[in-house]
Every structure is written in C-alpha cells, then in structure tokens.
C-alpha atoms as a PDB file:
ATOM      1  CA  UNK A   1     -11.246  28.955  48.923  1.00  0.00           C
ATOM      2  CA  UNK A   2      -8.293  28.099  46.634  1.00  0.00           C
ATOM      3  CA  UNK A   3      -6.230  30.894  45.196  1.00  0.00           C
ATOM      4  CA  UNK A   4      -4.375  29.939  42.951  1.00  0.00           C
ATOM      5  CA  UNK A   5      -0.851  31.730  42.934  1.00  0.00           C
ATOM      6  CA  UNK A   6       1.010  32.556  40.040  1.00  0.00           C
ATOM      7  CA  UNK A   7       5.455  32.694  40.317  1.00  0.00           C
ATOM      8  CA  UNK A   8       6.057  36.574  40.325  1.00  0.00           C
ATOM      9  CA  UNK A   9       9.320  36.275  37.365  1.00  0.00           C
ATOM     10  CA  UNK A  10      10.952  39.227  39.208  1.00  0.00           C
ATOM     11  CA  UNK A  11      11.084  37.359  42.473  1.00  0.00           C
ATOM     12  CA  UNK A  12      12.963  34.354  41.303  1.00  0.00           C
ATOM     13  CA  UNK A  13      14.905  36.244  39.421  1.00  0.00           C
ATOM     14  CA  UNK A  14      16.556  38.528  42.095  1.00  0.00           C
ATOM     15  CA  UNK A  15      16.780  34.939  44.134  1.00  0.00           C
ATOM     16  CA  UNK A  16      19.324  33.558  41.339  1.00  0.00           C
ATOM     17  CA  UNK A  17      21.504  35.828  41.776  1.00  0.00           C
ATOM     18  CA  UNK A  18      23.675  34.124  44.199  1.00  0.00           C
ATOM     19  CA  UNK A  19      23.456  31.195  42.247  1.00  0.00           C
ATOM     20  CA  UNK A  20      25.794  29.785  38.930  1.00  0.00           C
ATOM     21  CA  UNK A  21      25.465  31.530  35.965  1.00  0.00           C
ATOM     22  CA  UNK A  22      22.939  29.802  33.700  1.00  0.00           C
ATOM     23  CA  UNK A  23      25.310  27.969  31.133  1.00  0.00           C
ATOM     24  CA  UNK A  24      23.703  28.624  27.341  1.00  0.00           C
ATOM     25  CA  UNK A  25      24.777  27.081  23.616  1.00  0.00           C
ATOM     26  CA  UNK A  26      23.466  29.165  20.034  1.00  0.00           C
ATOM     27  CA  UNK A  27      22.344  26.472  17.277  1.00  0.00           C
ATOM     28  CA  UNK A  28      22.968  28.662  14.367  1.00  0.00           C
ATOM     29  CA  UNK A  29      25.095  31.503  13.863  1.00  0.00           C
ATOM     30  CA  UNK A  30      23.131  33.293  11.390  1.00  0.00           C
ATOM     31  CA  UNK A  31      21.688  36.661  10.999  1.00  0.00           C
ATOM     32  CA  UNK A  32      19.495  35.991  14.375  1.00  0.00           C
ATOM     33  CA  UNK A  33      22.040  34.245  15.943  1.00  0.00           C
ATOM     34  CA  UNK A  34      24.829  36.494  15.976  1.00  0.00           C
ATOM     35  CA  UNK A  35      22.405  38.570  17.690  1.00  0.00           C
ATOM     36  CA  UNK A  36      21.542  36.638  20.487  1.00  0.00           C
ATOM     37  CA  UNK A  37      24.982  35.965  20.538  1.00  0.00           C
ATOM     38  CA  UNK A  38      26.308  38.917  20.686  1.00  0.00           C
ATOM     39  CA  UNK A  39      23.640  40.150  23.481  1.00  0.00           C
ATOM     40  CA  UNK A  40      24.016  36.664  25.428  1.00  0.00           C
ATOM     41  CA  UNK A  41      27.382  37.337  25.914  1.00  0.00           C
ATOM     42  CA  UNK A  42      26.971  40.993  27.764  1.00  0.00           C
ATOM     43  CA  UNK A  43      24.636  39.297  29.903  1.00  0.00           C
ATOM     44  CA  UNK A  44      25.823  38.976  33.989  1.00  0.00           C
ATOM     45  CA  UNK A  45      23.662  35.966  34.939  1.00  0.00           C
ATOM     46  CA  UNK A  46      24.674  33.908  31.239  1.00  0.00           C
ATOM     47  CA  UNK A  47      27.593  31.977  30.331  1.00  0.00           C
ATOM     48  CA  UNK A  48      27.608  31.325  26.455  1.00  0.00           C
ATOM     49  CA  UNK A  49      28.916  28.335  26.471  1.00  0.00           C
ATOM     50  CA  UNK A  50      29.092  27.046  22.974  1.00  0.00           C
ATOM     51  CA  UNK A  51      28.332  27.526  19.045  1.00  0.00           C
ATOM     52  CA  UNK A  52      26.663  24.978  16.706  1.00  0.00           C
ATOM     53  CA  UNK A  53      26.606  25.895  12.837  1.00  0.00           C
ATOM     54  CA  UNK A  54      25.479  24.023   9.706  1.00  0.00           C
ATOM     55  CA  UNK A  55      28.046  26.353   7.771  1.00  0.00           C
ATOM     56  CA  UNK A  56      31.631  25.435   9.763  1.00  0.00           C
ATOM     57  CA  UNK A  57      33.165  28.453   8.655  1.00  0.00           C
ATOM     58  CA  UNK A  58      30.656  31.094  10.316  1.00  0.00           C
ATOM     59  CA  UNK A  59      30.220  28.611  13.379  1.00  0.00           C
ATOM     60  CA  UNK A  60      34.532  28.560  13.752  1.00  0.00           C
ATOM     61  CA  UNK A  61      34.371  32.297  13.183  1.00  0.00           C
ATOM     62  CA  UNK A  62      32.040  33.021  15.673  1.00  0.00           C
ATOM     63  CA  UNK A  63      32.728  30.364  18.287  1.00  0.00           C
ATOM     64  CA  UNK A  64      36.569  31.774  18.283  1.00  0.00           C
ATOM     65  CA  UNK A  65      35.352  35.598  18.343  1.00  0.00           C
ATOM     66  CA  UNK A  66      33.398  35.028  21.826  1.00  0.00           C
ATOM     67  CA  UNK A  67      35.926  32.503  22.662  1.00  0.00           C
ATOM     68  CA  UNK A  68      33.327  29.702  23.040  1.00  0.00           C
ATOM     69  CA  UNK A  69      33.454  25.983  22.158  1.00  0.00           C
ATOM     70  CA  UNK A  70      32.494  25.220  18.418  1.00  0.00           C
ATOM     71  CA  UNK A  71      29.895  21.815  18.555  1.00  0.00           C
END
C-alpha cells in the first residue's frame, strides 16, 4: 500500500527555528500594506527587509518608519 503523507505545517515550523530569519520585502505600502507591514515587523522568525511603492512619498515614509530599505 502507498500512503501518501502530507507535511504536518506545525512540524517544520518548530524545526526553523534555529534557522535565519526568513528575509521579506512589501510591494505597496497602501492601506493593506501598512498592515502587513506593520504585523511583519512584530514577527520573531521575519526580517522585513524592504519597501517598494508606486507613490515615493508613502514608500520613503514607511520604509524610514520601520527602518527598512526603500526599492
């Protein structure tokens, strides 16, 4: 018989944790993105790495506010 066996999430999660934090960039800054922003950023196992906005302004605003690069 093949069983076919399906990752358990929680398992390789708990097995990253010894591992580099996973290295994450937002493309756009907007209402949805300054959330995930914002909640990206409290995260252990994430480093928010970067910004990318079509409007320069927000993106600059934002990027320097997490102190992240601006793309």
């Amino acid at each position: 018989m093949n069983k076919r066996l399906t990752p358990n999430p929680l398992v390789a999660y708990s097995a990253r944790s010894h591992l580099d934090p996973i290295r994450i960039g937002v493309i756009g800054v907007g209402n949805m993105g300054q959330h995930h922003v914002r909640i990206l950023s409290l995260l252990k196992d994430i480093e928010l790495v970067g910004i990318s906005d079509i409007n320069l302004e927000r993106g600059i605003e934002t990027a320097s506010q997490y102190r992240v690069r601006f793309f």
